[in-house]
N, C-alpha and C. Protein backbone atom coordinates (compact mmCIF):
# COMPACT_ATOMS: atom_id res chain seq x y z
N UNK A 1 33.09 39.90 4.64
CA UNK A 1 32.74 38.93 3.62
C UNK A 1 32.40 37.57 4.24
N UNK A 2 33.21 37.35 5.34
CA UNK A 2 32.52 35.71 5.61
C UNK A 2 31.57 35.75 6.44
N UNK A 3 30.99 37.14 7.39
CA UNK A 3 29.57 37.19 7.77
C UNK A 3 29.04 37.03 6.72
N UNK A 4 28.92 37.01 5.43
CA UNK A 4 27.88 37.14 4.31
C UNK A 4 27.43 35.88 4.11
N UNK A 5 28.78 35.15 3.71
CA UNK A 5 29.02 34.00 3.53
C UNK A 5 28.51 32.90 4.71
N UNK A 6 28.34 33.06 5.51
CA UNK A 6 27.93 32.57 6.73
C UNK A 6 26.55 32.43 6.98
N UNK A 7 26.15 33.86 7.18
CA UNK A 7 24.83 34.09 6.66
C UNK A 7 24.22 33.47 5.44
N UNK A 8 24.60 33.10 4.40
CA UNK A 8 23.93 32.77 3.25
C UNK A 8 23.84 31.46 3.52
N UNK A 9 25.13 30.97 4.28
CA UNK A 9 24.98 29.14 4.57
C UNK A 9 23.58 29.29 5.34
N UNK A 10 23.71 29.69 6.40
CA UNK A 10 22.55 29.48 7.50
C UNK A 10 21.22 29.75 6.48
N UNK A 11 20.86 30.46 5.57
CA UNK A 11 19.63 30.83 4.90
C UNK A 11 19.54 29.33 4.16
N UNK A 12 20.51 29.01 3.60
CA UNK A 12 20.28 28.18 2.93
C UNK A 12 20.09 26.68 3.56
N UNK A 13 20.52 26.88 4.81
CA UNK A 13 20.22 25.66 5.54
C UNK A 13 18.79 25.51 5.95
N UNK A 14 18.43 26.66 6.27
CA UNK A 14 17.20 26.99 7.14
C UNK A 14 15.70 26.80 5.86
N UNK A 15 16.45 27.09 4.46
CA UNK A 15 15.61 27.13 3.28
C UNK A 15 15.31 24.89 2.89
N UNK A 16 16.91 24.89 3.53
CA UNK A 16 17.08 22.93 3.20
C UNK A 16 15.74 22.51 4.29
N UNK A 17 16.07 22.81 5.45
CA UNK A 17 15.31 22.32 6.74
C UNK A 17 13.75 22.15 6.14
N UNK A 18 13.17 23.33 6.13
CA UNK A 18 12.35 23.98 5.71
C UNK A 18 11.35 22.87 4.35
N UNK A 19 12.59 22.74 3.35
CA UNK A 19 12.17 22.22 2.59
C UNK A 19 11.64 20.30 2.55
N UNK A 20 12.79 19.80 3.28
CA UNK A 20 13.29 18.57 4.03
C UNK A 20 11.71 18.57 4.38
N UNK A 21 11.09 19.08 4.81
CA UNK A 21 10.32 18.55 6.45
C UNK A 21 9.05 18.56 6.05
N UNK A 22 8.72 19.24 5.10
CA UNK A 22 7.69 19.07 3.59
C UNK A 22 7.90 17.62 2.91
N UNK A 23 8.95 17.57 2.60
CA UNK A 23 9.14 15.94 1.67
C UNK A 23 9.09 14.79 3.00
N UNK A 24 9.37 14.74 3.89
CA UNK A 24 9.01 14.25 5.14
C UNK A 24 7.79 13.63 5.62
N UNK A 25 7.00 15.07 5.58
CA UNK A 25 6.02 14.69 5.91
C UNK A 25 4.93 14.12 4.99
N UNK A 26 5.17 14.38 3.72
CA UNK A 26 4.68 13.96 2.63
C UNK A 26 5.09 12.28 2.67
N UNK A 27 6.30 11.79 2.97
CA UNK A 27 6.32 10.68 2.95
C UNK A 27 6.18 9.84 4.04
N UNK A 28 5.53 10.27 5.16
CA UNK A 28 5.18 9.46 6.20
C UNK A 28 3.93 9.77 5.89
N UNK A 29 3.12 10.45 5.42
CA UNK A 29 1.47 10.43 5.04
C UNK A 29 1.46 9.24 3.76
N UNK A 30 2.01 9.37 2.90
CA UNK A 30 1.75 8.03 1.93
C UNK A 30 1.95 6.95 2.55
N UNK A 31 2.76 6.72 3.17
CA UNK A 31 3.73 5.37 3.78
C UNK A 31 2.34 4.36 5.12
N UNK A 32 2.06 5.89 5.46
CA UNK A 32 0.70 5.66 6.21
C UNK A 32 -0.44 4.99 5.31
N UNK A 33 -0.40 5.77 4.59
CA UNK A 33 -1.78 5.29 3.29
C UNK A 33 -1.17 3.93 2.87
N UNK A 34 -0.33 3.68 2.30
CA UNK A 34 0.63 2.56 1.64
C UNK A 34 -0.17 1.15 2.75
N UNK A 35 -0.05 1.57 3.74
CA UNK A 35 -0.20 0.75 5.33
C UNK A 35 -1.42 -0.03 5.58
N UNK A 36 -2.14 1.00 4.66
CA UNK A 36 -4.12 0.90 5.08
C UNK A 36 -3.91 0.27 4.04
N UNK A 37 -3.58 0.27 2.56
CA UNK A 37 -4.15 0.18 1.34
C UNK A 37 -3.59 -1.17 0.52
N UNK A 38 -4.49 -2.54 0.96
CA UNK A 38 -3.53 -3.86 0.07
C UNK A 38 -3.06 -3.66 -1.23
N UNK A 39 -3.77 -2.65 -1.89
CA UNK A 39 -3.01 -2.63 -3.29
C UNK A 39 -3.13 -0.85 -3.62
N UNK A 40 -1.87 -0.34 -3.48
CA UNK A 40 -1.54 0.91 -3.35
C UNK A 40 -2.04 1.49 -4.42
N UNK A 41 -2.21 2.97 -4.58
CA UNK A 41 -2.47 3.56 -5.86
C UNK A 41 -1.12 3.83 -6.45
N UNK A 42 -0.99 3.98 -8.10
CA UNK A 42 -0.02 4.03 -8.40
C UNK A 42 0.44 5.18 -8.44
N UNK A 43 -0.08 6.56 -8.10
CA UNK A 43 0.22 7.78 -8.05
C UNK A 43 1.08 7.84 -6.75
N UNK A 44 0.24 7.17 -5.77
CA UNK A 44 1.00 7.06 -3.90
C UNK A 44 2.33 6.71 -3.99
N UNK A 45 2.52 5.96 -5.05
CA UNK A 45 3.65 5.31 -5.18
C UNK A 45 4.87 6.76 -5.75
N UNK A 46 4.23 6.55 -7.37
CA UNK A 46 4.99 8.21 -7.44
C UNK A 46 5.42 9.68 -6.91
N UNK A 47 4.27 9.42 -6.48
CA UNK A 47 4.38 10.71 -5.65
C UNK A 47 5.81 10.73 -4.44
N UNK A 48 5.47 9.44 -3.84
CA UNK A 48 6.92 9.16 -2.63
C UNK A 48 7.86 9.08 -3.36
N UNK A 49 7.96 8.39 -4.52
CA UNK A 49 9.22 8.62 -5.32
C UNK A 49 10.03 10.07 -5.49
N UNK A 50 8.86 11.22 -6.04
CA UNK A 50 9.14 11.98 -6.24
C UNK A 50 9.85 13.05 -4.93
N UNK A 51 9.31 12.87 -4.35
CA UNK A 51 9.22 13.57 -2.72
C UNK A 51 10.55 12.86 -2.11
N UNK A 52 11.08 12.03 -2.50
CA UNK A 52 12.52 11.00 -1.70
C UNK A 52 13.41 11.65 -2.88
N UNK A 53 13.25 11.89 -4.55
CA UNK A 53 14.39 12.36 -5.28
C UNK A 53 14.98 13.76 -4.71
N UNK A 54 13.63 14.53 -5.10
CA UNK A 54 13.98 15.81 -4.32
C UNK A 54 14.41 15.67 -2.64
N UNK A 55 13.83 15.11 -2.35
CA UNK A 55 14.89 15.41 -0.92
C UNK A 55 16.38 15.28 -1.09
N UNK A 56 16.82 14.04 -1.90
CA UNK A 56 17.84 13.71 -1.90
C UNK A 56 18.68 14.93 -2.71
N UNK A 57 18.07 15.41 -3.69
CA UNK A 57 18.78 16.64 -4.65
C UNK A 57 19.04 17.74 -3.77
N UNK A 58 17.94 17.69 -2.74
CA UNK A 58 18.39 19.09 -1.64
C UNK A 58 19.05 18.78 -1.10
N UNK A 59 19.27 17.70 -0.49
CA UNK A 59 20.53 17.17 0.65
C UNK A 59 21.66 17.36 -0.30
N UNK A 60 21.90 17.07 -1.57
CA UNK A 60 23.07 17.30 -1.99
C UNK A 60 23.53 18.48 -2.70
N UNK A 61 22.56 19.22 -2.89
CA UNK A 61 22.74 21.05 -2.74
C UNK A 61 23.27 21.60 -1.68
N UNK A 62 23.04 21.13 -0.36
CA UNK A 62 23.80 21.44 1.20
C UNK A 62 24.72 20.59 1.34
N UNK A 63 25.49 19.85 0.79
CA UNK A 63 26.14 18.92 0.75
C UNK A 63 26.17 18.23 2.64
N UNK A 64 24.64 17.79 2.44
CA UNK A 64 24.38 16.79 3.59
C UNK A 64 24.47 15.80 3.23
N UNK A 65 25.51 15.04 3.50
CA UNK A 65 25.60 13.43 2.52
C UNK A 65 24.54 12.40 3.20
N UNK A 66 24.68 12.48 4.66
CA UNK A 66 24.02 11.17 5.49
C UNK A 66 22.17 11.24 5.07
N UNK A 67 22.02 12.26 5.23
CA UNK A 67 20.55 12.92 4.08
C UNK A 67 20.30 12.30 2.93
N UNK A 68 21.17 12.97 2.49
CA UNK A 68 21.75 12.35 0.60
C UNK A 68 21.60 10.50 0.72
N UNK A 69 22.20 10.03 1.34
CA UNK A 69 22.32 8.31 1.42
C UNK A 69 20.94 7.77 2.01
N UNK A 70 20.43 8.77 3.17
CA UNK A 70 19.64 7.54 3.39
C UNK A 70 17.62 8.41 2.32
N UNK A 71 18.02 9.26 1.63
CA UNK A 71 17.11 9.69 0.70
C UNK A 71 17.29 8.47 -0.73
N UNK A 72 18.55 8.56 -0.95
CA UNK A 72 18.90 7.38 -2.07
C UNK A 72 18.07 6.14 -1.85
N UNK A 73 18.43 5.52 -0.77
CA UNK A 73 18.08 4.05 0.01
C UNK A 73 16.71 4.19 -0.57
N UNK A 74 16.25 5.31 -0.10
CA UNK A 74 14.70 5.45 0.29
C UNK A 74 13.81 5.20 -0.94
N UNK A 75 14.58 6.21 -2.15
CA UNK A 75 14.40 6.20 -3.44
C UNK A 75 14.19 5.15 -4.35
N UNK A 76 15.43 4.19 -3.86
CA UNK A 76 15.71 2.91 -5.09
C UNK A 76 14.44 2.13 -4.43
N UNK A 77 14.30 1.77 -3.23
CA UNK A 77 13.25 1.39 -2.71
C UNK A 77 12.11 1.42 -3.28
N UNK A 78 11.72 2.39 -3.01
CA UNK A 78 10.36 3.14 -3.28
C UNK A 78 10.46 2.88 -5.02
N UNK A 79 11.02 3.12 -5.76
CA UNK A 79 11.23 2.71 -7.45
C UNK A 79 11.21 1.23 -7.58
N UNK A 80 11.27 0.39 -6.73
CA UNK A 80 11.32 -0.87 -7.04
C UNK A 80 10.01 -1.17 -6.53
N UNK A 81 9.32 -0.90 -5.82
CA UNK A 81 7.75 -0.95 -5.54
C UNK A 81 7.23 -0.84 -6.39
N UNK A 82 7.38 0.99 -6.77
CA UNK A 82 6.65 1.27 -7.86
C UNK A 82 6.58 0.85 -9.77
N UNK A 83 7.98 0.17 -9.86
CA UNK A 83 7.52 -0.67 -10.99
C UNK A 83 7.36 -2.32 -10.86
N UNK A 84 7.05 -2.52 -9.49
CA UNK A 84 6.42 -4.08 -9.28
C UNK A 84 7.91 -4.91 -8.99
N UNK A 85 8.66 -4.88 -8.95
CA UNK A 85 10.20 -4.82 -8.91
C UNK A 85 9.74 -6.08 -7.67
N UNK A 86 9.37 -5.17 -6.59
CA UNK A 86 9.07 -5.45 -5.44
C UNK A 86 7.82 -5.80 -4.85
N UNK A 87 7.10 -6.32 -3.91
CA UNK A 87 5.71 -6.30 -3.46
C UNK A 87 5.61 -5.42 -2.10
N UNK A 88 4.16 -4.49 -2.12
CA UNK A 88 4.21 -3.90 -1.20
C UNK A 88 3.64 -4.96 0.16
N UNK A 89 4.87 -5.57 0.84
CA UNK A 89 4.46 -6.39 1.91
C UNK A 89 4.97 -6.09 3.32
N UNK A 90 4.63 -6.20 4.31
CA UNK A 90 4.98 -6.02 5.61
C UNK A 90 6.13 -5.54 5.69
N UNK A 91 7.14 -6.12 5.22
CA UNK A 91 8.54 -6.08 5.71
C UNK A 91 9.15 -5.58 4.38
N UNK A 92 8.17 -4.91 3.35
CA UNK A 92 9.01 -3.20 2.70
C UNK A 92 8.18 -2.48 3.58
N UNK A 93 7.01 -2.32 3.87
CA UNK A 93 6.95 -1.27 4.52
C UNK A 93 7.01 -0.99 5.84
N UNK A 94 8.02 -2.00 6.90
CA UNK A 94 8.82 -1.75 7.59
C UNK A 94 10.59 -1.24 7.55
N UNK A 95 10.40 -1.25 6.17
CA UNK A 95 11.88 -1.01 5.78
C UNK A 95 11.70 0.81 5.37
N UNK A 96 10.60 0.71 4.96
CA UNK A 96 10.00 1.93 4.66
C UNK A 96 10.11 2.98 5.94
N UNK A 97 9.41 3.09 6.87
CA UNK A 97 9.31 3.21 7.97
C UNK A 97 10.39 3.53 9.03
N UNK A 98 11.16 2.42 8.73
CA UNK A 98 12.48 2.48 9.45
C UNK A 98 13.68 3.79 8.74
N UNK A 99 13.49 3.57 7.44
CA UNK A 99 14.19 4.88 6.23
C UNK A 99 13.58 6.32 6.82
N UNK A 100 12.40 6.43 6.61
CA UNK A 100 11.75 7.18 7.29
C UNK A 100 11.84 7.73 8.51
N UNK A 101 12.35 7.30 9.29
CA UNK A 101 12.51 7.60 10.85
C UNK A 101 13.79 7.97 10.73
N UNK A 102 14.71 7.25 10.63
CA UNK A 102 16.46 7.49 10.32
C UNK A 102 16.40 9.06 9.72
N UNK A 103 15.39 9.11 8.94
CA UNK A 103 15.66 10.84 8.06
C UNK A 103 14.87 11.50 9.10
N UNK A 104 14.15 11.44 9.71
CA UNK A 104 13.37 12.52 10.56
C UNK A 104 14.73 12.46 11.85
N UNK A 105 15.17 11.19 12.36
CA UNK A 105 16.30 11.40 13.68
C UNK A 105 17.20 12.68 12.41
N UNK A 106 17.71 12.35 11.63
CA UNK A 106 18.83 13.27 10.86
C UNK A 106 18.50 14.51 10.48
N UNK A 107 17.07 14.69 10.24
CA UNK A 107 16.51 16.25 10.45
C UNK A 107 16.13 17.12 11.86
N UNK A 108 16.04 16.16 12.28
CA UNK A 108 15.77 17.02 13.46
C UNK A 108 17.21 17.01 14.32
N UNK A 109 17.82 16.28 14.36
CA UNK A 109 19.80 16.48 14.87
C UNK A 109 19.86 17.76 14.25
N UNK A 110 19.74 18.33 12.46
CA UNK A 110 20.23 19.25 12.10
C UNK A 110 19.93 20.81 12.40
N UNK A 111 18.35 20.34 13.03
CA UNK A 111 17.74 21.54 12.85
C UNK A 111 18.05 21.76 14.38
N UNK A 112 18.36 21.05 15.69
CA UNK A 112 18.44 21.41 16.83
C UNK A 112 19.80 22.08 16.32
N UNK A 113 21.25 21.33 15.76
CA UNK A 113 22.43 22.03 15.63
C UNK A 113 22.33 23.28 15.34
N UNK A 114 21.22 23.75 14.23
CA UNK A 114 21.18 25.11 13.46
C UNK A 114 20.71 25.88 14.89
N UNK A 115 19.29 25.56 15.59
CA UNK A 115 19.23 26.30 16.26
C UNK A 115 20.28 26.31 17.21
N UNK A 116 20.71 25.73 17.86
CA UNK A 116 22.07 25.66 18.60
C UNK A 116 23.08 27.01 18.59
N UNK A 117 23.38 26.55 16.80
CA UNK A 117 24.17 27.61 16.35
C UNK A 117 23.61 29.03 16.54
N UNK A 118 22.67 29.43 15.78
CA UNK A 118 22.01 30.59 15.51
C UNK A 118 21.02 30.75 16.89
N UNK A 119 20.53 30.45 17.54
CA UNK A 119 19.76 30.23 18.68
C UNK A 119 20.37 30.89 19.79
């Protein structure tokens, strides 16, 4: 029973990874666009919103918290842009950027551990 159980973690990690690295890359392609573009589209905006919730809902389906926190950060962020809250200026989207990187160092730590493990 706890090979099963074991096994099902690892699927489901490998299904998180997997999924993670999609919302990832989705949000370093807007963040890029965001970069070029003085006055963003408002979809670019949503869209990263959307792509930072779900990450964060998957991180807390695997109960990856450090995932989970810095997806949050990323989120309220990105929601305060997108209803003008905020201005898209240099230094959000170095804050941007920097969120961004912190989650790719924390995905890729996880995914070397998995392979580690299973590897």
């Amino acid at each position: 029973m706890l090979d099963d159980e074991a096994q099902f973690q690892a699927r489901l990690m490998t299904a998180f990874i997997d999924e993670a690295d999609g919302h990832l890359e989705t949000l370093k392609t807007l963040a890029e666009a965001l970069a070029r573009a003085p006055t963003p589209a408002a979809d670019t905006l949503t869209t990263m919103v959307r792509a930072a919730h779900s990450l964060r809902g998957a991180a807390r389906a695997v109960a990856l918290r450090p995932i989970e926190q810095i997806a949050l950060g990323l989120e309220t962020d990105l929601r305060a842009l997108a209803s003008g809250e905020r201005a898209v200026v240099p230094a959000e989207l170095a804050r941007l950027r920097s969120q961004l990187e912190r989650l790719a160092r924390e995905q890729a730590r996880l995914a070397t551990a998995k392979d580690a493990h299973h590897g």
